[in-house]
PDB file of N, CA and C in Angstrom:
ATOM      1  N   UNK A   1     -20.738 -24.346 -32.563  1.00  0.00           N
ATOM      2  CA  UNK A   1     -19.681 -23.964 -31.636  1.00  0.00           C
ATOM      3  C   UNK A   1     -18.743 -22.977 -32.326  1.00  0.00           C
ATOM      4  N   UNK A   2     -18.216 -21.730 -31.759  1.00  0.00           N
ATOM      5  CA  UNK A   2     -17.795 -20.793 -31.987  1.00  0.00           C
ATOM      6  C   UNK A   2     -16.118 -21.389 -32.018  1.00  0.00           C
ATOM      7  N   UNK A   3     -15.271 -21.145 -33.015  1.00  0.00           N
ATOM      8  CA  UNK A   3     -13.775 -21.513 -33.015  1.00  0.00           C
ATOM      9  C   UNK A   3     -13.007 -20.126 -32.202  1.00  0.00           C
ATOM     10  N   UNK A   4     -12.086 -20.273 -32.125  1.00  0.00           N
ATOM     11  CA  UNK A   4     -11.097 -19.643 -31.192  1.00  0.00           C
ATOM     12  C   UNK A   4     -10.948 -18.674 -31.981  1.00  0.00           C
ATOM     13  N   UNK A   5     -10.848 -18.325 -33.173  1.00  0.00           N
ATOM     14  CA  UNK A   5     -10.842 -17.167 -33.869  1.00  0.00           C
ATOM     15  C   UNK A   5     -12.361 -16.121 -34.042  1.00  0.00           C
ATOM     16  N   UNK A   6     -13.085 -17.136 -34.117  1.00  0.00           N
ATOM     17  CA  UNK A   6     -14.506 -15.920 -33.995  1.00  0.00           C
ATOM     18  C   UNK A   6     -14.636 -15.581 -32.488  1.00  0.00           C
ATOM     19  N   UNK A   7     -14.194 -16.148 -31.344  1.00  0.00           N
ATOM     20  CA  UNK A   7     -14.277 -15.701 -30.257  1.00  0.00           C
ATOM     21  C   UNK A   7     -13.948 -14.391 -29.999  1.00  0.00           C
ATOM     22  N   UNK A   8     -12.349 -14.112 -30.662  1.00  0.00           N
ATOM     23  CA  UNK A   8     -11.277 -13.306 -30.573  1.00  0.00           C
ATOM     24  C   UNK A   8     -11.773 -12.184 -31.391  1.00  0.00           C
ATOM     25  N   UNK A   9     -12.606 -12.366 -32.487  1.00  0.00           N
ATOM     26  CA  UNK A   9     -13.020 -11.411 -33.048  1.00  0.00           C
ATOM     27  C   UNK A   9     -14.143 -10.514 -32.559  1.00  0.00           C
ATOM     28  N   UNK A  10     -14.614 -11.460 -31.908  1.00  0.00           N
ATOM     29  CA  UNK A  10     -16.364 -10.950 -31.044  1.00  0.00           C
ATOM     30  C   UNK A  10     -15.707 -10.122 -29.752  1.00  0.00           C
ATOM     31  N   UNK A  11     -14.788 -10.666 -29.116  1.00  0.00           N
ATOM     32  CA  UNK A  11     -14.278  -9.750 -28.230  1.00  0.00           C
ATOM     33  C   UNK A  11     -13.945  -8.363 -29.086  1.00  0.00           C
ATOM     34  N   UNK A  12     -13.197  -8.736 -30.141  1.00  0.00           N
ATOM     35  CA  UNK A  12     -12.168  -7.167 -30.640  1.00  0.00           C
ATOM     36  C   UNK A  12     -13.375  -6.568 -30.940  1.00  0.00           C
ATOM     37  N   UNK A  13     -14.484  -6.922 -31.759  1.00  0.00           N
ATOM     38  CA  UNK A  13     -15.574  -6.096 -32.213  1.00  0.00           C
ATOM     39  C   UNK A  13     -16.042  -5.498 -31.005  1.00  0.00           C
ATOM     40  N   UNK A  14     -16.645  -5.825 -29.525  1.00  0.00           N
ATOM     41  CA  UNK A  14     -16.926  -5.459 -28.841  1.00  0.00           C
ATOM     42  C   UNK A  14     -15.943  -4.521 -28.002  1.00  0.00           C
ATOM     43  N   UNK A  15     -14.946  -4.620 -28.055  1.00  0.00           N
ATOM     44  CA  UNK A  15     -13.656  -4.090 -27.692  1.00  0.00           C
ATOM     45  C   UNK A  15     -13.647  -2.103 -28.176  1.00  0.00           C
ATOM     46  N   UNK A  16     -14.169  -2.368 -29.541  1.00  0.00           N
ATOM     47  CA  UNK A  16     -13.985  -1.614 -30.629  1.00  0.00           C
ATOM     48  C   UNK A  16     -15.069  -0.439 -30.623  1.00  0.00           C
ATOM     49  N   UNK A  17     -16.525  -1.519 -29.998  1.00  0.00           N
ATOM     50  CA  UNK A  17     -17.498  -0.490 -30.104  1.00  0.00           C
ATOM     51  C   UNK A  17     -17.562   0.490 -28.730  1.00  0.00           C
ATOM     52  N   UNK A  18     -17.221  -0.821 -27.559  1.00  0.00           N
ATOM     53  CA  UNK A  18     -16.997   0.012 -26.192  1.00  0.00           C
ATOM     54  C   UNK A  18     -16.548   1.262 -26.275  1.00  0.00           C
ATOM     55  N   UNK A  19     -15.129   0.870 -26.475  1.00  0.00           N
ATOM     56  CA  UNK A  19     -14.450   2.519 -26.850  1.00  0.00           C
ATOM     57  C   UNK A  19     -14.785   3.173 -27.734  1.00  0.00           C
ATOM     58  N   UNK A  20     -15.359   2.979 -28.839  1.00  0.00           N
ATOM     59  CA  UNK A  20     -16.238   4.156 -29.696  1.00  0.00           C
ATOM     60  C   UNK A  20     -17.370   4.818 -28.617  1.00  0.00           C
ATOM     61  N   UNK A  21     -18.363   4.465 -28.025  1.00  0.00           N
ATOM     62  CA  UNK A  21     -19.152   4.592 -27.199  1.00  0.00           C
ATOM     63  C   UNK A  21     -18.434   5.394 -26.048  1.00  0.00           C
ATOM     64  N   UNK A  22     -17.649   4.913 -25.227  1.00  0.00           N
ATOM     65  CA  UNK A  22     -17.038   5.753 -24.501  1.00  0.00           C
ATOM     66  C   UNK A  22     -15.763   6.981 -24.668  1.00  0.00           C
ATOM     67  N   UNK A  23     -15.617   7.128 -26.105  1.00  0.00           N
ATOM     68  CA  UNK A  23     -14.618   8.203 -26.439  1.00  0.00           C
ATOM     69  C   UNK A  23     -16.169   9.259 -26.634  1.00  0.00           C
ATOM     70  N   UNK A  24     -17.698   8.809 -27.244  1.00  0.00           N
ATOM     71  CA  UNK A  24     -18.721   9.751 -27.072  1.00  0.00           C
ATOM     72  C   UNK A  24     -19.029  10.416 -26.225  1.00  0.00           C
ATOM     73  N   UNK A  25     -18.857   9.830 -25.305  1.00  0.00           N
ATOM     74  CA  UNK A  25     -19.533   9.836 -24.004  1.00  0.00           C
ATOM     75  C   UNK A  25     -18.708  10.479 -23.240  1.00  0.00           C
ATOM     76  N   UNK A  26     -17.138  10.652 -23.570  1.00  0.00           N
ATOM     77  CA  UNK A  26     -16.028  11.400 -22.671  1.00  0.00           C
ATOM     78  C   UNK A  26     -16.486  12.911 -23.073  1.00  0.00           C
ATOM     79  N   UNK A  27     -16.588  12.569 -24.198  1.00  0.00           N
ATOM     80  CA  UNK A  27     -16.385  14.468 -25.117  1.00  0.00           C
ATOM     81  C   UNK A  27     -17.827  14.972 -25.025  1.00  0.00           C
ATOM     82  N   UNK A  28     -18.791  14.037 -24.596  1.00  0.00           N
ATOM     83  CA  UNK A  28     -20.003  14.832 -24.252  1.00  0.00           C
ATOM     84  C   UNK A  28     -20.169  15.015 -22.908  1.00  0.00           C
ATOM     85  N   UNK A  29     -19.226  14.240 -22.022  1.00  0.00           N
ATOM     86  CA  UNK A  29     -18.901  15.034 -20.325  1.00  0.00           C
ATOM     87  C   UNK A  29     -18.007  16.503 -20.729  1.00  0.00           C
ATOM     88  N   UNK A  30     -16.845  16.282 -21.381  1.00  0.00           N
ATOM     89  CA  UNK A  30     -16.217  17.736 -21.450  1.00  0.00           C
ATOM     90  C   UNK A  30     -17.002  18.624 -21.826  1.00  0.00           C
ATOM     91  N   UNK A  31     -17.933  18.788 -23.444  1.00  0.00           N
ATOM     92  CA  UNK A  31     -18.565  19.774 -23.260  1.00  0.00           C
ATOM     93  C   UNK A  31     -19.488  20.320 -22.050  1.00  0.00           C
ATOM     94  N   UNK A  32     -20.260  19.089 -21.355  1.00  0.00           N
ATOM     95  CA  UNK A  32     -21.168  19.653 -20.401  1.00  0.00           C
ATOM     96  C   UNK A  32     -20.424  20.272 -19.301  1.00  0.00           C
ATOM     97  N   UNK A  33     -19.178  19.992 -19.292  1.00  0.00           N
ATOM     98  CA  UNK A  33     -18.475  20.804 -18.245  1.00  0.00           C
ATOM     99  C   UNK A  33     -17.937  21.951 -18.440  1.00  0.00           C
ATOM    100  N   UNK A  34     -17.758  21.828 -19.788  1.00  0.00           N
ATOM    101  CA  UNK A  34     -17.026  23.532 -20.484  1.00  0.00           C
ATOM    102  C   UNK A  34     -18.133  24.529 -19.660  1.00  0.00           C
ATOM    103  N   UNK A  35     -19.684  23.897 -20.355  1.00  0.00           N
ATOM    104  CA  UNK A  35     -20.708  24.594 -20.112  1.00  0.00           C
ATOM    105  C   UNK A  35     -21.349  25.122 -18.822  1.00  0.00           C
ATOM    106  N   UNK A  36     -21.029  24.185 -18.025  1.00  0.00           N
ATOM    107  CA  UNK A  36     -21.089  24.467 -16.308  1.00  0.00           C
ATOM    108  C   UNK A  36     -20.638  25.417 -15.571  1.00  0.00           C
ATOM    109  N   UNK A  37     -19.129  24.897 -15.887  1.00  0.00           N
ATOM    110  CA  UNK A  37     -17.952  25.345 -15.271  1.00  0.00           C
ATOM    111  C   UNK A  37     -17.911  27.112 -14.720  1.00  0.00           C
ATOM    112  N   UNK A  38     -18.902  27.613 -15.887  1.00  0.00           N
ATOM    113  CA  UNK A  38     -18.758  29.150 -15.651  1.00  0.00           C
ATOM    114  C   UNK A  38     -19.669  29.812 -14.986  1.00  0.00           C
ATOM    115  N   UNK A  39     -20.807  28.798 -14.688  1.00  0.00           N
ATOM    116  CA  UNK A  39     -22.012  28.986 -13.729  1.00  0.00           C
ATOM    117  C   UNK A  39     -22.017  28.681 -12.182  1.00  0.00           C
ATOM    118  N   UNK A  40     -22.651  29.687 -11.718  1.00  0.00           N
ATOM    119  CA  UNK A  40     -22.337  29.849 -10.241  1.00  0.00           C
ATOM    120  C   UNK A  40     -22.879  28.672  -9.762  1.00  0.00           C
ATOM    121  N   UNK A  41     -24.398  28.567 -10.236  1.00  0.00           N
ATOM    122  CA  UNK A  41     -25.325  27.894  -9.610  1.00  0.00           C
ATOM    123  C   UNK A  41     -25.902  26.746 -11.470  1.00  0.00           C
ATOM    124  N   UNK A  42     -25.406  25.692 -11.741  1.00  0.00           N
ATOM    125  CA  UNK A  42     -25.851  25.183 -12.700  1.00  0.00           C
ATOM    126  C   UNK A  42     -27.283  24.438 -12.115  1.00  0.00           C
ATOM    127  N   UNK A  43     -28.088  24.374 -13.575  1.00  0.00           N
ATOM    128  CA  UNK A  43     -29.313  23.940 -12.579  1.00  0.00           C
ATOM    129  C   UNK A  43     -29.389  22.780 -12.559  1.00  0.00           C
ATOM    130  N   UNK A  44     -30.750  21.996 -12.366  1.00  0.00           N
ATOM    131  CA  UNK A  44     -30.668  20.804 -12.057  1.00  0.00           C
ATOM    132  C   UNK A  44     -31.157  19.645 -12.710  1.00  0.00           C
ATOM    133  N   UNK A  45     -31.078  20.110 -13.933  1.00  0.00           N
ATOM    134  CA  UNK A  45     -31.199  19.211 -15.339  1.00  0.00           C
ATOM    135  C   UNK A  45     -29.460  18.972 -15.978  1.00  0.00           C
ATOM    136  N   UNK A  46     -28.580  19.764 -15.870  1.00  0.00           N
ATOM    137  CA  UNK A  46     -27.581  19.920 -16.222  1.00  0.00           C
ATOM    138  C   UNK A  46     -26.947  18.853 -14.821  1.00  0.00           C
ATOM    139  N   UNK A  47     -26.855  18.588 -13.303  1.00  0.00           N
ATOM    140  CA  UNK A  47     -26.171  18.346 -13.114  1.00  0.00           C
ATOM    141  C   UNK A  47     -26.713  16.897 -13.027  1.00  0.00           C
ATOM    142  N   UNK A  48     -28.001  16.696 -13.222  1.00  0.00           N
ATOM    143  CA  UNK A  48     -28.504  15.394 -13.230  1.00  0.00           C
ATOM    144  C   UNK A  48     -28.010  14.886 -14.490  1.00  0.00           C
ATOM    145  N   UNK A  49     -27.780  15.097 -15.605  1.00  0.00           N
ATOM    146  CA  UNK A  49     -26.920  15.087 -16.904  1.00  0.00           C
ATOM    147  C   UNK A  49     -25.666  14.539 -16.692  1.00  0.00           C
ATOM    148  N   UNK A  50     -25.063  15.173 -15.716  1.00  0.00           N
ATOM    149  CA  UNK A  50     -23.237  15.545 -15.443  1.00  0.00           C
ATOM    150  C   UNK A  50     -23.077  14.088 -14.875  1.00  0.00           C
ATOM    151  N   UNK A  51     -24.238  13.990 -14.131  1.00  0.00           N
ATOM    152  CA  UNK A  51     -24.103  12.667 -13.049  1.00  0.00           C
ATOM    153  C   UNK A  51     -24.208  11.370 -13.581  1.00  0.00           C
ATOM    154  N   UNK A  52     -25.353  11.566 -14.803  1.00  0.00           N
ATOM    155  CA  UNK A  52     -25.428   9.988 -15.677  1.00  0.00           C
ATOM    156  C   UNK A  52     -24.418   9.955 -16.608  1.00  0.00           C
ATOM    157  N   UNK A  53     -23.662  11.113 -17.446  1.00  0.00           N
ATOM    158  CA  UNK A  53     -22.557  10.954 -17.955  1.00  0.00           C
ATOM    159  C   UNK A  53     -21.698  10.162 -17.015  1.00  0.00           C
ATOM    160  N   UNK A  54     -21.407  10.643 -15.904  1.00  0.00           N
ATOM    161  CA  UNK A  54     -20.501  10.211 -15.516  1.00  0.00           C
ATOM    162  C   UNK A  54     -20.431   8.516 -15.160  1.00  0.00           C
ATOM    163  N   UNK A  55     -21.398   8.333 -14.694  1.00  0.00           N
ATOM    164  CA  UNK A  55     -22.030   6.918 -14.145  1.00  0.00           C
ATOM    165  C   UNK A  55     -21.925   5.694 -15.356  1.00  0.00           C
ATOM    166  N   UNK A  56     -22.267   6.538 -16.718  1.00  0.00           N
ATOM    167  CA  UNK A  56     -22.111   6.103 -17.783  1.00  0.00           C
ATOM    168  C   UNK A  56     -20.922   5.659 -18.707  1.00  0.00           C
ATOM    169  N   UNK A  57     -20.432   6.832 -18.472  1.00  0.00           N
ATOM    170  CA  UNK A  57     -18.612   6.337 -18.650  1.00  0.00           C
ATOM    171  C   UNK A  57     -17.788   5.097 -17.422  1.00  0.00           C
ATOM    172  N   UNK A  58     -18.515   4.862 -16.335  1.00  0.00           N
ATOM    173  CA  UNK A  58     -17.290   4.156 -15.517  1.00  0.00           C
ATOM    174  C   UNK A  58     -18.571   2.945 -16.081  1.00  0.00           C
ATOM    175  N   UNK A  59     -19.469   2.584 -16.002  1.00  0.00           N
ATOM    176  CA  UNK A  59     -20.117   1.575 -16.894  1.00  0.00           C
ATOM    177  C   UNK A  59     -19.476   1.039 -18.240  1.00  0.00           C
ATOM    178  N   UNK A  60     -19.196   1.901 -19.049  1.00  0.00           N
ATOM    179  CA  UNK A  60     -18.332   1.985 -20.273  1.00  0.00           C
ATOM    180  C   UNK A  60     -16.859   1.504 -20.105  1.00  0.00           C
ATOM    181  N   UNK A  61     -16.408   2.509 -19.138  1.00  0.00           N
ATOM    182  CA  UNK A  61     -14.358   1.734 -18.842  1.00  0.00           C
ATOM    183  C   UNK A  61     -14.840   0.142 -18.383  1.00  0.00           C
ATOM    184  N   UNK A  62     -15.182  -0.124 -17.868  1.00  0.00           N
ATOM    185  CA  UNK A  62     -15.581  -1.292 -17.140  1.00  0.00           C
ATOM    186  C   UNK A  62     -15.678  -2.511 -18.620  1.00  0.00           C
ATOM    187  N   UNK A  63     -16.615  -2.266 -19.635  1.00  0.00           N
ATOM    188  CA  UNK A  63     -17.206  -3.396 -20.114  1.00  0.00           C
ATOM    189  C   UNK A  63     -15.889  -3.083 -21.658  1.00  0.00           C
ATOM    190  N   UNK A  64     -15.451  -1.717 -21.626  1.00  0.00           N
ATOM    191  CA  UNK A  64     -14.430  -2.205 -22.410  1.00  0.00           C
ATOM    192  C   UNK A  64     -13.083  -2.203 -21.419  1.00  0.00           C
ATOM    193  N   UNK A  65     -12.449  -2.443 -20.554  1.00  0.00           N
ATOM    194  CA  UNK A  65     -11.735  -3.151 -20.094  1.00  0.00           C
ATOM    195  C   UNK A  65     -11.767  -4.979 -20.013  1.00  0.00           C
ATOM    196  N   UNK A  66     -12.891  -4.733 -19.828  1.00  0.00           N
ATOM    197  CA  UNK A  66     -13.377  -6.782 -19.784  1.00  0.00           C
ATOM    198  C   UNK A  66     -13.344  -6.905 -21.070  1.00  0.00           C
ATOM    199  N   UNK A  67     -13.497  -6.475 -22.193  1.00  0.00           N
ATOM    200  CA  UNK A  67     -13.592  -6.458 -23.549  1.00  0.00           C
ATOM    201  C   UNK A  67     -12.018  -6.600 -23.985  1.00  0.00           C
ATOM    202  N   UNK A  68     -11.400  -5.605 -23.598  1.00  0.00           N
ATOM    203  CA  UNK A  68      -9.905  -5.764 -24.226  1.00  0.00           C
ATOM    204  C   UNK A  68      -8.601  -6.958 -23.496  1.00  0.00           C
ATOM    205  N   UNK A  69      -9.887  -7.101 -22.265  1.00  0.00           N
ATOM    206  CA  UNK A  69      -8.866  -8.283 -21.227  1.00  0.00           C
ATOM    207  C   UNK A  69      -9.307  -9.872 -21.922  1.00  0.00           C
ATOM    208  N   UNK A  70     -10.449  -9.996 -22.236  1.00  0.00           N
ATOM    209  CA  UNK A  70     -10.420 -10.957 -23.542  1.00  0.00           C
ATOM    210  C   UNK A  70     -10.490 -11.094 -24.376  1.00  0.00           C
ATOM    211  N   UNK A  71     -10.481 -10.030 -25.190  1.00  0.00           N
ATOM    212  CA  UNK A  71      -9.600 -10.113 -26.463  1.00  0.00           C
ATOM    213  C   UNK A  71      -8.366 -10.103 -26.202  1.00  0.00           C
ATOM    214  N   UNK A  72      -7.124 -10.020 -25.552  1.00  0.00           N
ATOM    215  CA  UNK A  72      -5.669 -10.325 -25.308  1.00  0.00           C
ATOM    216  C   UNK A  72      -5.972 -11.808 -24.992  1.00  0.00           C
ATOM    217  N   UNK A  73      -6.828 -12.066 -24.394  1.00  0.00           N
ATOM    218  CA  UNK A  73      -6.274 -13.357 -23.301  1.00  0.00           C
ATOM    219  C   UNK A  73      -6.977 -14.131 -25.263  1.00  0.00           C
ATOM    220  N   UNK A  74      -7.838 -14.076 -25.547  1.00  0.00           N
ATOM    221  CA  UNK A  74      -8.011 -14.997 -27.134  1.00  0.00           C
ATOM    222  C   UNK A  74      -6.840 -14.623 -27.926  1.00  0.00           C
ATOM    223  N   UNK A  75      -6.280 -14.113 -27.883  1.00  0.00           N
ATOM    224  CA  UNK A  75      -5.626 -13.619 -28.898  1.00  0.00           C
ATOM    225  C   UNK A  75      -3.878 -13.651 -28.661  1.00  0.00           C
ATOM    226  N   UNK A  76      -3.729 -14.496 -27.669  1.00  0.00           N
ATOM    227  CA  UNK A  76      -2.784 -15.164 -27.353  1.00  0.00           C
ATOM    228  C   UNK A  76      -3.005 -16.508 -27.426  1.00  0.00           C
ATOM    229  N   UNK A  77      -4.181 -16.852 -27.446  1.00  0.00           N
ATOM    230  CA  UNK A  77      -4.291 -18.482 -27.715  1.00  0.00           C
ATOM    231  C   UNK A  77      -4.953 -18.993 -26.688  1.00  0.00           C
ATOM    232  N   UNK A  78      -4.999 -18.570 -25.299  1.00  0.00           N
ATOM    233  CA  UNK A  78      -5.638 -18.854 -24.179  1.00  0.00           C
ATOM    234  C   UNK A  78      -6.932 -18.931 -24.349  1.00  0.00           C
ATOM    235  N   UNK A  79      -7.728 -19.633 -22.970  1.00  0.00           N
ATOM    236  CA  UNK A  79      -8.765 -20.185 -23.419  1.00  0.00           C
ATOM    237  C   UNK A  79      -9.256 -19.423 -21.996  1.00  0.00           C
ATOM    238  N   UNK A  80     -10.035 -18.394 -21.860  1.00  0.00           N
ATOM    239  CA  UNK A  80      -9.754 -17.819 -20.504  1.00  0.00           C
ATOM    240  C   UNK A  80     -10.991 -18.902 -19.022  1.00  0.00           C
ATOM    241  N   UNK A  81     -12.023 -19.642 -19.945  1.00  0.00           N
ATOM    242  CA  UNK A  81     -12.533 -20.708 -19.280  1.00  0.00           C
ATOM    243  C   UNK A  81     -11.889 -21.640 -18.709  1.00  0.00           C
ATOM    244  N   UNK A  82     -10.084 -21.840 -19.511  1.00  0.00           N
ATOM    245  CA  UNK A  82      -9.516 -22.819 -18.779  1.00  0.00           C
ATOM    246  C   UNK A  82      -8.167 -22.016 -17.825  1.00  0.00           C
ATOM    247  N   UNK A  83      -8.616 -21.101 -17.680  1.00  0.00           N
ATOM    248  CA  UNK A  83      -7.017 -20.271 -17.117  1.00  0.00           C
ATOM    249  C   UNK A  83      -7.101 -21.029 -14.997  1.00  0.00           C
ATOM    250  N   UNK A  84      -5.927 -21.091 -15.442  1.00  0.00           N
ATOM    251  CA  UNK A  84      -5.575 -21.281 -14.001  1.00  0.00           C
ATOM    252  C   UNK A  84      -5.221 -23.126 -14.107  1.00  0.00           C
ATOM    253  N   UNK A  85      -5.665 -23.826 -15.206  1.00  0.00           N
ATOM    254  CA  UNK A  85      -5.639 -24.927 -15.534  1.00  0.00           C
ATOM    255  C   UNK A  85      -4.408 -25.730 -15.764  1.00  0.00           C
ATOM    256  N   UNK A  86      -3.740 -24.621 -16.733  1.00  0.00           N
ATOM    257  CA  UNK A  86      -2.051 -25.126 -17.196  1.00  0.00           C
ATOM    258  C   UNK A  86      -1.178 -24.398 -15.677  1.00  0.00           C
ATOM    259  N   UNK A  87      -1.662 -23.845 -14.975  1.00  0.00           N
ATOM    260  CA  UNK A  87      -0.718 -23.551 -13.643  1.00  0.00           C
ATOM    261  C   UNK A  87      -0.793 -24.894 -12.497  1.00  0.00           C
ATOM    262  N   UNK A  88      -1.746 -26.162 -13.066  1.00  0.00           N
ATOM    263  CA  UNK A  88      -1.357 -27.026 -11.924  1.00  0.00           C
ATOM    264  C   UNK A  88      -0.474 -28.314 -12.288  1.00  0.00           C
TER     265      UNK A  88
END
């Protein structure tokens, strides 16, 4: 059984890599857009590209948002399996 501190850590680690992963993944949408941007007609390897970047990053905000929402909620002491528990 995992203690309340390796929990908190497994979140932050995951927390940590999310956003490494998605700060990649931002700056490899900007370049592909630098690159676009000046083309009339970009073709259709580039925008099929543009489209999984993008799809890829809100995949990414997503799993590090859930990532940094429990790592706070461990890392206050909460137990987020029992939340809603101490409100009755």
């Amino acid at each position: 059984m995992n203690t309340q501190n390796e929990i908190m850590n497994d979140w932050r680690e995951r927390r940590d890599l999310t956003l490494a992963v998605k700060e990649r993944v931002e700056h490899q949408l900007r370049v592909l857009n630098i690159e676009v941007a000046p083309l009339e007609h970009p073709d259709a390897q580039q925008l099929a590209r543009l489209e999984e970047l993008r799809f890829e990053l809100s995949q990414l905000r997503q799993a590090h948002d859930e990532a940094e929402e429990k790592y706070l909620t461990y890392s206050r002491g909460a137990d987020p399996a029992r939340k809603g528990e101490d409100d009755a």
